[in-house]
C-alpha atoms as a PDB file:
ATOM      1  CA  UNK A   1     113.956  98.629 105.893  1.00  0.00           C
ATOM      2  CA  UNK A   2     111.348  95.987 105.161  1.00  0.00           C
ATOM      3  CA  UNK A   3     110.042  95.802 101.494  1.00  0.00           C
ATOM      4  CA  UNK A   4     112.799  98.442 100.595  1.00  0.00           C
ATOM      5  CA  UNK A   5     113.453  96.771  97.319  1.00  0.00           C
ATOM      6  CA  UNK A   6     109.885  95.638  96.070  1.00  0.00           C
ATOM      7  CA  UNK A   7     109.137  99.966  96.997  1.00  0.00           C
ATOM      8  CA  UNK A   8     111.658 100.996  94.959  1.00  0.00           C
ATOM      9  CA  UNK A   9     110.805  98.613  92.048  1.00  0.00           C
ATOM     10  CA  UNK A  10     107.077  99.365  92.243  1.00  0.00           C
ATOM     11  CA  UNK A  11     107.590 102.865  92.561  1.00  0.00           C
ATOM     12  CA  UNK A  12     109.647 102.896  89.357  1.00  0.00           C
ATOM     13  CA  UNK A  13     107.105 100.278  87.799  1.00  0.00           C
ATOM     14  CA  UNK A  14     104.348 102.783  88.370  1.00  0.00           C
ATOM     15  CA  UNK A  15     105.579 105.741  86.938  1.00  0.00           C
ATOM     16  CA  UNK A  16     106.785 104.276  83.635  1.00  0.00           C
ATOM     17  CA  UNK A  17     103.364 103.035  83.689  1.00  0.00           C
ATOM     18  CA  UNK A  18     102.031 106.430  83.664  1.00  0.00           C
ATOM     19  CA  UNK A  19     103.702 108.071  81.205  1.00  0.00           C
ATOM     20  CA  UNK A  20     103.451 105.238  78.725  1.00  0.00           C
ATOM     21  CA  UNK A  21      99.512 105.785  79.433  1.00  0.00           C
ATOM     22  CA  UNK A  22      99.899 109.940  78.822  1.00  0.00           C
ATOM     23  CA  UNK A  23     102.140 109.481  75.895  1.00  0.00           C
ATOM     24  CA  UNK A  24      99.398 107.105  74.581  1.00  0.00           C
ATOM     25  CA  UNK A  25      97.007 109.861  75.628  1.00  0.00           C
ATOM     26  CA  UNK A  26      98.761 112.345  73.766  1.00  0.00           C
ATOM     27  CA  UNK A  27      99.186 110.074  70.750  1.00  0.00           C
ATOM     28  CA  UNK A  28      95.725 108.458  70.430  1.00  0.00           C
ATOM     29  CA  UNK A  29      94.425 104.734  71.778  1.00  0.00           C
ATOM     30  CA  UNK A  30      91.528 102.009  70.512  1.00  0.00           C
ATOM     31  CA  UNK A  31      88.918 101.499  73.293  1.00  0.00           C
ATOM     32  CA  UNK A  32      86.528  98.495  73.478  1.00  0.00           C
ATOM     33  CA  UNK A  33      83.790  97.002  75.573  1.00  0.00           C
ATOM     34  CA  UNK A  34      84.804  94.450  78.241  1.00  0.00           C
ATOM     35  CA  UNK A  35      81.566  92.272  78.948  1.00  0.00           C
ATOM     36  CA  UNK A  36      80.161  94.191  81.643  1.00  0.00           C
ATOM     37  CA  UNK A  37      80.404  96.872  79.428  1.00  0.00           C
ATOM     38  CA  UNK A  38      82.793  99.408  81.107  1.00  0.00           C
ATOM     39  CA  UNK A  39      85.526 100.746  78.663  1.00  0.00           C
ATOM     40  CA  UNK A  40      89.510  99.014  78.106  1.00  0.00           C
ATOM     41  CA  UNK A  41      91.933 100.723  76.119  1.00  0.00           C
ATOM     42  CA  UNK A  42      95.117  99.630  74.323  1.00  0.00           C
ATOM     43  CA  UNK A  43      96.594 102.053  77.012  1.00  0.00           C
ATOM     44  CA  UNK A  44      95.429  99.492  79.803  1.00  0.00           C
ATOM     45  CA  UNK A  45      96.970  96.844  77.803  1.00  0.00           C
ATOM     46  CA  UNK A  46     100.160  98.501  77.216  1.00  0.00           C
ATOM     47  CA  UNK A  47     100.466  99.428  80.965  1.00  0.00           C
ATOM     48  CA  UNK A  48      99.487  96.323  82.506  1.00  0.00           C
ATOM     49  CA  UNK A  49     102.509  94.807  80.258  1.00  0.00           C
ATOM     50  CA  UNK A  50     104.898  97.203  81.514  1.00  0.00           C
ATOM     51  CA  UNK A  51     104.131  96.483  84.891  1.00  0.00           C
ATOM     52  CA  UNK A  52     103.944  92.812  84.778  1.00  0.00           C
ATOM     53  CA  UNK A  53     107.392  92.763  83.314  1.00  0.00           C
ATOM     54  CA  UNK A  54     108.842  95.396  86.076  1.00  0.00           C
ATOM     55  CA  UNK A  55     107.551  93.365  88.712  1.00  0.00           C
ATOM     56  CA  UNK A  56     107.925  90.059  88.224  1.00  0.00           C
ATOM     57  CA  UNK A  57     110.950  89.756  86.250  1.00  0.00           C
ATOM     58  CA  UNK A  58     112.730  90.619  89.795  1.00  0.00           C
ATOM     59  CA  UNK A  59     110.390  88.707  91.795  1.00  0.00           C
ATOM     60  CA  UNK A  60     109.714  86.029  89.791  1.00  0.00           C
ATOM     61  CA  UNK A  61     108.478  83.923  93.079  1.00  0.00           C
ATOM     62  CA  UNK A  62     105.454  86.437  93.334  1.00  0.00           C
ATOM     63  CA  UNK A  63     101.863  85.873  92.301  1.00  0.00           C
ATOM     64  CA  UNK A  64      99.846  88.520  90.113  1.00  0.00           C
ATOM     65  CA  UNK A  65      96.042  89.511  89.721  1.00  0.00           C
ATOM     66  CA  UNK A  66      95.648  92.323  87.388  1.00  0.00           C
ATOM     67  CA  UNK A  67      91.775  93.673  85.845  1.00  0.00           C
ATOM     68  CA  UNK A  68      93.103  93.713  82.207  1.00  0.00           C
ATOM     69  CA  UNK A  69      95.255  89.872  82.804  1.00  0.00           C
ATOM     70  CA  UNK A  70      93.378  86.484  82.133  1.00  0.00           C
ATOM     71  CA  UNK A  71      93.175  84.897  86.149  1.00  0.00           C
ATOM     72  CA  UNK A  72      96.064  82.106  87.109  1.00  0.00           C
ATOM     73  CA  UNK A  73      94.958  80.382  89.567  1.00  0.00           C
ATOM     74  CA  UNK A  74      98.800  79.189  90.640  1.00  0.00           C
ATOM     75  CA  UNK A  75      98.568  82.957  92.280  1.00  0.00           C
ATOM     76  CA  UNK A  76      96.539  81.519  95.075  1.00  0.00           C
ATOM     77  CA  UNK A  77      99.360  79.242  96.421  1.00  0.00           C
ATOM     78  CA  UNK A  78     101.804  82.072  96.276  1.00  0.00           C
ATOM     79  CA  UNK A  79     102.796  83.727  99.401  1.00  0.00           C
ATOM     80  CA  UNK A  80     103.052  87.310  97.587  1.00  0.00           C
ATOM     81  CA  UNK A  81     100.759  88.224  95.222  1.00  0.00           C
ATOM     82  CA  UNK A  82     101.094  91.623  93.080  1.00  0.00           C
ATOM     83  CA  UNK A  83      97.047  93.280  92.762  1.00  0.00           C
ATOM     84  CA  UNK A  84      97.257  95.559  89.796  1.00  0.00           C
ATOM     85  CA  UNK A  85      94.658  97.740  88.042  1.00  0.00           C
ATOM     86  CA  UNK A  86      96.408  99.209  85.122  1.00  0.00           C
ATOM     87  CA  UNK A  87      94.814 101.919  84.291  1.00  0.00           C
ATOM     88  CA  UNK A  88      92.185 103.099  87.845  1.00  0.00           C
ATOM     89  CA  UNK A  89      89.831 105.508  85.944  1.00  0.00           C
ATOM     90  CA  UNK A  90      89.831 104.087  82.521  1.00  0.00           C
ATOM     91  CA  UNK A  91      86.190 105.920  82.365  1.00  0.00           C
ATOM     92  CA  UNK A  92      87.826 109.148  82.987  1.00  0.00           C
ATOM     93  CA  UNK A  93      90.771 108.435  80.894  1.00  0.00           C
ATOM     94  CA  UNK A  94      88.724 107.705  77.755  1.00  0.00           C
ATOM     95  CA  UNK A  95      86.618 111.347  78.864  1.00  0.00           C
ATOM     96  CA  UNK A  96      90.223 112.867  79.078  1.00  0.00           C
ATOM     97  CA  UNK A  97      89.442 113.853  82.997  1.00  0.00           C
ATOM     98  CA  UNK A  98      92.762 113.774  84.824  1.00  0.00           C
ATOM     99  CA  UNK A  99      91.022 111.603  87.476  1.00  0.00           C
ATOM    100  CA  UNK A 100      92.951 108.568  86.613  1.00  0.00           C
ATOM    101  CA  UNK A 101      95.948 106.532  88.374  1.00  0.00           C
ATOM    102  CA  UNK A 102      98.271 103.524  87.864  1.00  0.00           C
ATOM    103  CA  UNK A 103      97.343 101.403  91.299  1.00  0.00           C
ATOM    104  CA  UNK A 104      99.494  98.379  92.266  1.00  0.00           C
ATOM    105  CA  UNK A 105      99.723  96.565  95.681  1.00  0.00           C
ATOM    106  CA  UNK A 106     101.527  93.703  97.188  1.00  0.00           C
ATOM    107  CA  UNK A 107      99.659  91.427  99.289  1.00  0.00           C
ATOM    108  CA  UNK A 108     101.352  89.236 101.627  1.00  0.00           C
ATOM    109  CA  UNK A 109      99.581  86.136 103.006  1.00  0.00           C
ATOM    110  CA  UNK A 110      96.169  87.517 102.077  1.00  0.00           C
ATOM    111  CA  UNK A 111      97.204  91.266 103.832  1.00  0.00           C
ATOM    112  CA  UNK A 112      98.108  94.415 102.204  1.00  0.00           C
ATOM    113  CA  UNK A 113     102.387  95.202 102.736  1.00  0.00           C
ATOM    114  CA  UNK A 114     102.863  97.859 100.086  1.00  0.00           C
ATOM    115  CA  UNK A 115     101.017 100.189  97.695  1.00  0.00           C
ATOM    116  CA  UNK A 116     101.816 102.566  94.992  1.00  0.00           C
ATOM    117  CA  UNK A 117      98.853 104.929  93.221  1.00  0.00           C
ATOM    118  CA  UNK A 118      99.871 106.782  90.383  1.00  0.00           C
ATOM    119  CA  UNK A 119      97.772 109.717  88.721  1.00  0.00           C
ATOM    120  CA  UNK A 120     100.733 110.499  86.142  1.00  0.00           C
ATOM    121  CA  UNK A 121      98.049 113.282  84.852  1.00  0.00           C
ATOM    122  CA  UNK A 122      98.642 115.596  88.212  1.00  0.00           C
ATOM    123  CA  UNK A 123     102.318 113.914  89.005  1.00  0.00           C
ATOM    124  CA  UNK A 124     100.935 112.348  91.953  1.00  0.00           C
ATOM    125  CA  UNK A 125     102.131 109.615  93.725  1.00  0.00           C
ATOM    126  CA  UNK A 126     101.042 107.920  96.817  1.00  0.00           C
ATOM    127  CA  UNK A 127     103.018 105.056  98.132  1.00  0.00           C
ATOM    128  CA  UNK A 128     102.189 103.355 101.954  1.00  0.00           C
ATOM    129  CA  UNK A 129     104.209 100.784 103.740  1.00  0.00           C
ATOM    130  CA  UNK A 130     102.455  98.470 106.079  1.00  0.00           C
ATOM    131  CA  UNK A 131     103.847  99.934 109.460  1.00  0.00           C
ATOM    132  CA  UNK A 132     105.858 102.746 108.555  1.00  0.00           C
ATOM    133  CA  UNK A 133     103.658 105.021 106.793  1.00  0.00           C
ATOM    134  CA  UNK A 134     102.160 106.948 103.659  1.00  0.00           C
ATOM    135  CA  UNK A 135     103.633 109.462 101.514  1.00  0.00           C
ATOM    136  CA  UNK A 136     102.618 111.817  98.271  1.00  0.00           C
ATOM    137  CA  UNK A 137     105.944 112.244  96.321  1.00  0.00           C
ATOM    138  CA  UNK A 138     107.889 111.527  99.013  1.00  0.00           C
ATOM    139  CA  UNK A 139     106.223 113.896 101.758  1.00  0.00           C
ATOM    140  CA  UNK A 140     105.011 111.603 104.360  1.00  0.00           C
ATOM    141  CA  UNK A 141     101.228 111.703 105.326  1.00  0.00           C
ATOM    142  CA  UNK A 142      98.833 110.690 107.871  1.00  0.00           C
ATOM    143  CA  UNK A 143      94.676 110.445 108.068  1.00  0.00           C
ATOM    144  CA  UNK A 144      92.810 113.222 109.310  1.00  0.00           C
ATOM    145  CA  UNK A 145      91.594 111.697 112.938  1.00  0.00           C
ATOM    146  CA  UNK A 146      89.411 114.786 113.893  1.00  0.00           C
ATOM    147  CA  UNK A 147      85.691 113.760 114.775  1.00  0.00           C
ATOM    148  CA  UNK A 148      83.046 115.027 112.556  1.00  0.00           C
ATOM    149  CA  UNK A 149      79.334 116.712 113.646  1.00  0.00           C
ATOM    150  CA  UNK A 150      77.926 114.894 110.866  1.00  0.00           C
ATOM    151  CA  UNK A 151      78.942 111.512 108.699  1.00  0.00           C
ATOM    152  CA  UNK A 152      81.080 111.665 105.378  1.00  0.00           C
ATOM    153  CA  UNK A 153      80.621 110.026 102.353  1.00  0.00           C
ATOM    154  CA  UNK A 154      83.531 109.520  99.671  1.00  0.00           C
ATOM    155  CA  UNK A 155      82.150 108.888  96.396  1.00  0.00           C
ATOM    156  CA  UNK A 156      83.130 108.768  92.406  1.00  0.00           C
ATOM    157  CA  UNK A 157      81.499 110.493  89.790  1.00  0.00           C
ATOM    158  CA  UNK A 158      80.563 106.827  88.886  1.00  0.00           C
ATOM    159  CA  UNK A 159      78.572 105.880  91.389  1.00  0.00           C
ATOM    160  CA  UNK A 160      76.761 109.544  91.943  1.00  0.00           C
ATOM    161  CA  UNK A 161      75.885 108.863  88.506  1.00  0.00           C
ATOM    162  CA  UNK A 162      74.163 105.274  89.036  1.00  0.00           C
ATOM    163  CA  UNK A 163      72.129 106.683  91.901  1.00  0.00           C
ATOM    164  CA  UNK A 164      73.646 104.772  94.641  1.00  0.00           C
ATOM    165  CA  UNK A 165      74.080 107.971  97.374  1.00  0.00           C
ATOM    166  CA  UNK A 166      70.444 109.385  97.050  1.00  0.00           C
ATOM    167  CA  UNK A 167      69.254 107.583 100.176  1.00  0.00           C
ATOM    168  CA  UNK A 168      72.288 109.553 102.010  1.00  0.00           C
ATOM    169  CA  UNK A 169      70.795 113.117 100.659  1.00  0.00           C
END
């Protein structure tokens, strides 16, 4: 099976992740302002560190763009680049909303292969494989391809909040 190892690694990766960011939920975190203001705790740090060092150390050959990681450039000649956002949700992680998930994916030549989203507050994982599906803890899923009457709109909290669906009311 294609990416079969790189799954299994980020799939581990992920959930250690997660419960390194409840335990740190449990046992208390520092928060701070990044520039554009929106929150970064030490348990974004802590996880980011966890999964740089599951994922590269066996892939060493791999690039990596993380949200809480200063930007190497030397990613953008790599064939493989890990996209990571430690902690997805930090807002609702600092609020203590279990809205929150450990989201990693592996791009090959600029194209999404494999994915892994983590909300370690509901034990829910989501993995997909580029051609052979989607899954939530290991129960394969698939899109919803019924036809509406009228159009749907997925939003956040976060962007009800700034005002950017009233002109869909």
């Amino acid at each position: 099976m294609e990416w079969h190892k790189e799954g299994e690694v980020l799939q581990e990766a992920v959930i250690r992740a997660g419960q390194a960011v409840l335990r740190l939920a449990r046992e208390g975190f520092e928060t701070a302002r990044k520039s554009n203001q929106d929150p970064v705790t030490t348990a974004d740090f802590t996880a980011n560190r966890i999964l740089k060092e599951m994922l590269l150390d066996p892939f060493p050959g791999y690039g990596w763009l993380s949200e809480e990681t200063r930007d190497n450039p030397e990613r953008l000649g790599r064939r493989r680049v890990w996209i990571v956002d430690p902690i997805d949700g930090t807002k609702e992680f600092v609020g203590n909303i279990p809205e929150f998930a450990v989201s990693v994916a592996l791009v090959e030549a600029g194209k999404p292969v494999l994915g892994a989203v983590y909300n370690p507050a509901r034990g829910e994982l989501f993995t997909a494989i580029k051609g052979q599906g989607a899954w939530l803890n290991g129960e394969q899923i698939q899109a919803n391809h019924r036809l509406t009457e009228r159009p749907v709109i997925l939003a956040s909290r976060s962007e009800i909040g700034r005002g950017e669906f009233q002109p869909f009311e």
